[in-house]
Structure formats: C-alpha cells, structure tokens
Protein backbone atom coordinates (compact mmCIF):
# COMPACT_ATOMS: atom_id res chain seq x y z
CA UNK A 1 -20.76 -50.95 12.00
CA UNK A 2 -17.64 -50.99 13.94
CA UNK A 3 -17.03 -53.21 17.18
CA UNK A 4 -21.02 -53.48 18.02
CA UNK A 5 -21.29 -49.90 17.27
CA UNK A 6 -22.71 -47.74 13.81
CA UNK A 7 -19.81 -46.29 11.51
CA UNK A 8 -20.83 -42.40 11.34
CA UNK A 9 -19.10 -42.33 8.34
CA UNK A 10 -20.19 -45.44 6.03
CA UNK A 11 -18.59 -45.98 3.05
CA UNK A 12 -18.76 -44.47 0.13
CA UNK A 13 -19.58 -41.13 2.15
CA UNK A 14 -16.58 -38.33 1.51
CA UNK A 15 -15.24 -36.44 4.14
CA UNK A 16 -15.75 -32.78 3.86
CA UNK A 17 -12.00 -32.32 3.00
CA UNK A 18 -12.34 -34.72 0.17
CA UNK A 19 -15.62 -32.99 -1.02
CA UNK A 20 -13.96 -29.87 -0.59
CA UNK A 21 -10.26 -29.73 -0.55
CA UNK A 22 -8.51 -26.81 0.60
CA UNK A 23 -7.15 -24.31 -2.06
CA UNK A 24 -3.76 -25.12 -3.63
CA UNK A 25 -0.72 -22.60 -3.02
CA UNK A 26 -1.29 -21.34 -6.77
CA UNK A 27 -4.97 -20.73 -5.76
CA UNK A 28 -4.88 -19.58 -2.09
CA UNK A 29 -2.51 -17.29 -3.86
CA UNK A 30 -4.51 -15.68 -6.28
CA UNK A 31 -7.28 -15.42 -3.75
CA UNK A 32 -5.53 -13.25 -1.24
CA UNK A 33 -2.75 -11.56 -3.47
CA UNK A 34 -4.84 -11.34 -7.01
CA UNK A 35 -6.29 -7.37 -5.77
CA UNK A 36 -2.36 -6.57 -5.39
CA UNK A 37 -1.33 -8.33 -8.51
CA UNK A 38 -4.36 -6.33 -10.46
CA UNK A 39 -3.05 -3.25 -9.20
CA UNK A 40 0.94 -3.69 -9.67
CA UNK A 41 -0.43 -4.61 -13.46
CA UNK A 42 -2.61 -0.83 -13.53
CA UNK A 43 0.76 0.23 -12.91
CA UNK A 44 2.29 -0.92 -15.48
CA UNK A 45 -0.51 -0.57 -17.72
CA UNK A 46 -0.61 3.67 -17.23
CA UNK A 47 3.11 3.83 -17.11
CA UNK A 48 3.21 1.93 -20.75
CA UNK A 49 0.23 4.50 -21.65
CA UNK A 50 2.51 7.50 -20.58
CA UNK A 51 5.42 6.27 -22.53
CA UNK A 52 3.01 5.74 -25.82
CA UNK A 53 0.94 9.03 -25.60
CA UNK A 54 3.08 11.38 -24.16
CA UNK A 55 2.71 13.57 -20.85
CA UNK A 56 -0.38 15.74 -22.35
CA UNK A 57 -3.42 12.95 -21.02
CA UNK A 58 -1.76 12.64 -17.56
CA UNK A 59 -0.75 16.55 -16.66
CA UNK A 60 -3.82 16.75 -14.90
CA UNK A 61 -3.70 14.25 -13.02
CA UNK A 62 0.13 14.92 -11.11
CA UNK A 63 -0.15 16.58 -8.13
CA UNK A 64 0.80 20.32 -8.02
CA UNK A 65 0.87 22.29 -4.43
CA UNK A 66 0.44 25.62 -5.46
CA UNK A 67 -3.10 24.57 -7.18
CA UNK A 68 -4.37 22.20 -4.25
CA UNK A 69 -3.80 25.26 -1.96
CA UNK A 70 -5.37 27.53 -4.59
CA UNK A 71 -8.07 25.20 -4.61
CA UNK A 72 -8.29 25.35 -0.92
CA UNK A 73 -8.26 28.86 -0.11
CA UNK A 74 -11.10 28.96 -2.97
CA UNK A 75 -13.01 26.76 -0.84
CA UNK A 76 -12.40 28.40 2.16
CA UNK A 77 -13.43 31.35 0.35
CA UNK A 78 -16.91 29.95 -1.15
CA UNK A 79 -15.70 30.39 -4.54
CA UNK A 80 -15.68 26.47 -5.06
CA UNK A 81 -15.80 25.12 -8.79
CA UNK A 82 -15.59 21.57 -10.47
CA UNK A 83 -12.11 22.10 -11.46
CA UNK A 84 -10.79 22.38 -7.75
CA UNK A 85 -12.70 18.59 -6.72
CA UNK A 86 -9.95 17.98 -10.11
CA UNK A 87 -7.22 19.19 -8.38
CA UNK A 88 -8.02 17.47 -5.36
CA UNK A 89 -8.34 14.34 -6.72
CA UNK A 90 -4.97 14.28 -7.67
CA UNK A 91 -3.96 13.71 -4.22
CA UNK A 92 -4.89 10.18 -5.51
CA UNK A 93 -4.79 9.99 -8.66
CA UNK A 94 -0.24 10.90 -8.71
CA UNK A 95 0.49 7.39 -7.07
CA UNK A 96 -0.45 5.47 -10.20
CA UNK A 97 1.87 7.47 -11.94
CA UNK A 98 5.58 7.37 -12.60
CA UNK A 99 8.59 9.12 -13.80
CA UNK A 100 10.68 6.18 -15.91
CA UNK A 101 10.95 2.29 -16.03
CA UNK A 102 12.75 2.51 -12.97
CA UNK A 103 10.98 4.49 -10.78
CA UNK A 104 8.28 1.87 -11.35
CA UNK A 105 9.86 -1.24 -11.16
CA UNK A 106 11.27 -0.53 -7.95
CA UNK A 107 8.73 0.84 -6.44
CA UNK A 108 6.27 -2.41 -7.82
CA UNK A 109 8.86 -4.56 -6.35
CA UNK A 110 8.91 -3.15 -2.51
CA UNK A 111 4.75 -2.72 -3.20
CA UNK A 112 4.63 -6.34 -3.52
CA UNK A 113 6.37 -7.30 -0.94
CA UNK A 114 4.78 -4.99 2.04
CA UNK A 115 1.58 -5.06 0.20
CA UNK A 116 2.00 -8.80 0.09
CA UNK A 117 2.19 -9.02 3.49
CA UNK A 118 -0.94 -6.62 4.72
CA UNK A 119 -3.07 -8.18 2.09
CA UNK A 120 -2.47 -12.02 3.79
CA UNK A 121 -2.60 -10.82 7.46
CA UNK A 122 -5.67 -8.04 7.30
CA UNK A 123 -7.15 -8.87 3.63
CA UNK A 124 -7.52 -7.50 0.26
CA UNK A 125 -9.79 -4.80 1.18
CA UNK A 126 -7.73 -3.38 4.10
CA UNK A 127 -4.48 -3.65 1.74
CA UNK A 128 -6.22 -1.17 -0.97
CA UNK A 129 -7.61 0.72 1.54
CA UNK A 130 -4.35 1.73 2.93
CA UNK A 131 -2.90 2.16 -0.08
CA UNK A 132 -6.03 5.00 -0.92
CA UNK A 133 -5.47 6.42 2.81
CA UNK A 134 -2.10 6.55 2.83
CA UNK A 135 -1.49 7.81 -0.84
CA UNK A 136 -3.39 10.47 0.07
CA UNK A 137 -1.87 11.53 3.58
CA UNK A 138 1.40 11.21 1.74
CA UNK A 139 0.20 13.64 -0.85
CA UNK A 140 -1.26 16.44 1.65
CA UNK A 141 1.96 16.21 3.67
CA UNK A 142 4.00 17.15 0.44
CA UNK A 143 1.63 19.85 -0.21
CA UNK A 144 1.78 21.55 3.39
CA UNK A 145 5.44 20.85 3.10
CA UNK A 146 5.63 22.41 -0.56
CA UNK A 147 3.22 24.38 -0.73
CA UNK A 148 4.08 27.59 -3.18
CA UNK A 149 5.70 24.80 -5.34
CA UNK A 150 4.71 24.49 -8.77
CA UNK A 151 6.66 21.47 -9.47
CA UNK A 152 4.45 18.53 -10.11
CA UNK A 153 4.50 15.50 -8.21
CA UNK A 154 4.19 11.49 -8.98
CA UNK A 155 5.09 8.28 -8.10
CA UNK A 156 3.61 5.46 -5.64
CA UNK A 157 6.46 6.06 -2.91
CA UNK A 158 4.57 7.74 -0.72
CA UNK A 159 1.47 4.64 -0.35
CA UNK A 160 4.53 2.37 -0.70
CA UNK A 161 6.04 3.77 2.73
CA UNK A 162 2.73 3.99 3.99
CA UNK A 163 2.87 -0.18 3.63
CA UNK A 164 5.77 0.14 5.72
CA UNK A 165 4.03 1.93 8.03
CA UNK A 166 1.18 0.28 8.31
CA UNK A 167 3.19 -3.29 8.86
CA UNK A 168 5.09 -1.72 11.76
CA UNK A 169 2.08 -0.47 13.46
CA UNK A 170 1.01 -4.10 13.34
CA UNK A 171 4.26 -5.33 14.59
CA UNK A 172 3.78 -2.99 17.64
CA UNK A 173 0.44 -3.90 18.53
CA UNK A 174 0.54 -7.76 17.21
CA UNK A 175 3.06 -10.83 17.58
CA UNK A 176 3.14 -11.73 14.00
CA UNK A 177 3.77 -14.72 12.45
CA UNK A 178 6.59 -14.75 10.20
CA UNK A 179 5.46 -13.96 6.59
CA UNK A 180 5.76 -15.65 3.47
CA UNK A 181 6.64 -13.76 0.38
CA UNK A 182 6.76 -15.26 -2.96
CA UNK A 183 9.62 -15.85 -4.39
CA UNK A 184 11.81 -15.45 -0.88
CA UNK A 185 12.71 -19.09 0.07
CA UNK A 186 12.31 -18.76 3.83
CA UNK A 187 10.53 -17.04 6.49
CA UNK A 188 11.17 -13.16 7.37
CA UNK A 189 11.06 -12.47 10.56
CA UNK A 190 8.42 -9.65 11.25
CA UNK A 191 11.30 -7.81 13.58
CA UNK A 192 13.43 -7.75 10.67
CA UNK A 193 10.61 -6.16 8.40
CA UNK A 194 9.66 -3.73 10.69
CA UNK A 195 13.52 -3.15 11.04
CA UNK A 196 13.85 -2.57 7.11
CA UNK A 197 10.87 0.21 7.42
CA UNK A 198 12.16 2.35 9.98
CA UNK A 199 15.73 2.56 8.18
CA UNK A 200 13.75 3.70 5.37
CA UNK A 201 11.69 6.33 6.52
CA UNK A 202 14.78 7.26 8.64
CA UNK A 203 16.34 8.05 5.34
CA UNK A 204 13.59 10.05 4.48
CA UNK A 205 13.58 12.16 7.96
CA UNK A 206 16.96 12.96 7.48
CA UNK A 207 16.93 13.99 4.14
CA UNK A 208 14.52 16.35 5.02
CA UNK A 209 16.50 17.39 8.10
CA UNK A 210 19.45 18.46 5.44
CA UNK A 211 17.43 19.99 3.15
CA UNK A 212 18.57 17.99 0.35
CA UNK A 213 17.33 18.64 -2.85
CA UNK A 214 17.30 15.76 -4.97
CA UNK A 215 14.03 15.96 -6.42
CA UNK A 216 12.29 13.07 -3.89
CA UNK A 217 9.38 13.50 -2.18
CA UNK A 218 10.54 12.83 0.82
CA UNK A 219 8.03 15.08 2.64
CA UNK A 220 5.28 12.24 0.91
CA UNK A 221 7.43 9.66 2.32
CA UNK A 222 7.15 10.38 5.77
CA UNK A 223 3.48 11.61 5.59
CA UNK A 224 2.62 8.02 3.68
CA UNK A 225 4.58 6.16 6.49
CA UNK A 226 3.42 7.98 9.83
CA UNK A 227 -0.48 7.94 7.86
CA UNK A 228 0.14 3.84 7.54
CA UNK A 229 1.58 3.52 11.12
CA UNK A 230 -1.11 5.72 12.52
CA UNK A 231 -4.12 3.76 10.76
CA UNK A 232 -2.81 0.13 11.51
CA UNK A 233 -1.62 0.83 14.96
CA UNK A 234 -5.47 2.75 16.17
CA UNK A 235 -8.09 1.23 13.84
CA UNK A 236 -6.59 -1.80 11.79
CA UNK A 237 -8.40 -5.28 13.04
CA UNK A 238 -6.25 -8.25 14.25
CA UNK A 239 -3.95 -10.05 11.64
CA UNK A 240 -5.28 -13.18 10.11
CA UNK A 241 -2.75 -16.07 11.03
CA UNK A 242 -1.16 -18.43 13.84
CA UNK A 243 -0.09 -17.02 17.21
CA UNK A 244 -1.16 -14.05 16.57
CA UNK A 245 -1.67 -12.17 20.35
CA UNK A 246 -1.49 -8.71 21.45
CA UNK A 247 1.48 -7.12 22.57
C-alpha cells in the first residue's frame, strides 16, 4: 500500500518483462533470419554435393528451354507424361544450383543481404515465398527468351534479383525504416537499397539490349526482378517495423 492506496504490483510479483524478457539480438536473430540462414546453408550443402559426385545426379534438374517448351507443346497437345511435370520442375529446382565456388558465394552474399531485409520487414514465410515465385518467373522468362536453346541453365541470380525487386516494390509503396544488416555497422538507407537494385537490373536490361553474349542469364535476371517488384508492390502485406506509412 502506497500513500493510503493498494500497490497493484506487491512485492515479490515480476513484471511481465521480467517473467518474460524480450529475445536477445543473437535470438531475435535466429528467429527471423534462421529460414534464410537454413537455406544459404542448402546452398552450400548441394554445391559441395556437385563438386563430390560430379554433374550426372544434378543434369536433370538444370533448366533446359528447348525441353520445357517440348514439354509444353506436349501438353498443349494432350500428350502429357510424368517426365514433362520433371522438366517443369526445374524451373525451381536450377536456383539451388551453381556453376563454381564463386558463382555461389556471391550470389549467398547479396541473398543475405536483400533476403535479410524482406525476411525482418514481411517474415520468413513471405521471404521463401518470393524466393519460390520469383525463381520461377525468372526461369520462364529465360525460357520464352531462349527458347530453342539447349544450353542448360543454373544459378540463384534470377530469385536473388527478384529480392531486389521485391524490396523496391516495398520502397514504392512503403516509407521504410532503415534496415539493419548483420555485419554492416550502420543503418542503410532504404533509398540507397532500392538505388543499388535498379543499377543492377539496369545492367541486366542493357546487356540484353546489346546482345551480349557472356553466358548470363540476364533474360532470368530481369524476369526474377520485374516478378519480385510486381508481387511486393500488388499483393505483399505492410512491412513489420517503425514508421512504416504508405506512400
């Protein structure tokens, strides 16, 4: 009792916050970015796989134009069969696949950090489901693009640009908050990001624009990017976080 009146918190009785702390950094961490981490380490683990076994497990499972559209114009044509829903699949199945320790490590570390950043402001969930969607938007673009091309295709570029994408369609619709992305030091500014993604996919626009042949996808690049921007700027929910208003 307090001044005439009843304590409502006696002692010996815990606050909530005290009962239930918030999460540490290490742990908030893990909580939002562990999906992400899991995936960059699938990666890894099927690129280590390719360089032990050899390309004969993973053939398959690159994707090839000329045998999606086969596989199309069989289904068009009612002469459907297992192995087509196979070659379809591969519109997935490419982006966990890569060409050389390179390829992978940079394309893990831009993953991280745009993945990073959808899986704090929309969630886990929405962050893999982009990468699905937009893996495989980047993949049919490459095959309209390509498509008596029997030249195999694989790499995570294409869902990497559709991060890109995807962020920027937030940034239009959104005022962001300025992310945090482990290990950066400071605060980007969202402008800045958005900046860095459009630079990139205007690479990719006018490499296609030249007709430059330097074996790059660059047709997957643009149809991972404009899939991204298209899903988070019509159907993508509002960002988690701070001062976060629409545009």
């Amino acid at each position: 009792m307090k001044g005439g009146e009843w304590d409502s918190n006696p002692a010996g009785k815990l606050h909530d916050s005290a009962v239930n702390p918030p999460p540490s950094g290490a742990r908030r961490l893990i909580q939002t970015q562990g999906p992400l981490v899991g995936l960059i380490g699938v990666m890894f683990l099927i690129f280590f796989a390719q360089a032990a076994l050899g390309p004969a497990w993973y053939q398959g499972l690159m994707a090839v134009p000329v045998r999606i559209v086969e596989s199309w114009q069989y289904l068009l044509g009612k002469n459907f069969a297992a192995v087509d829903w196979l070659q379809f699949g591969t519109l997935l199945s490419y982006a966990f696949l890569h060409g050389d320790i390179q390829h992978v490590t940079f394309n893990m570390l831009y993953f991280w950090i745009f993945g990073a950043l959808l899986a704090e402001l929309l969630g886990w969930r929405w962050m893999l489901f982009i990468f699905a969607v937009t893996a495989v938007g980047a993949g049919i673009t490459h095959v309209i693009m390509n498509r008596g091309d029997a030249v195999p295709m694989l790499g995570a570029s294409g869902a990497l640009m559709g991060f890109q994408g995807a962020y920027l369609g937030l940034a239009t619709r959104w005022t962001l908050p300025d992310p945090h992305v482990w290990p950066i030091a400071r605060p980007i500014p969202p402008s800045r990001l958005a900046l860095l993604a459009v630079i990139g996919v205007g690479f990719d626009y006018f490499a296609i624009m030249n007709q430059q042949d330097t074996g790059i996808a660059y047709g997957a690049h643009v149809g991972g990017f404009t899939t991204g921007l298209l899903l988070a700027a019509i159907a993508a929910p509002r960002p988690r976080g701070r001062g976060v208003v629409r545009r």
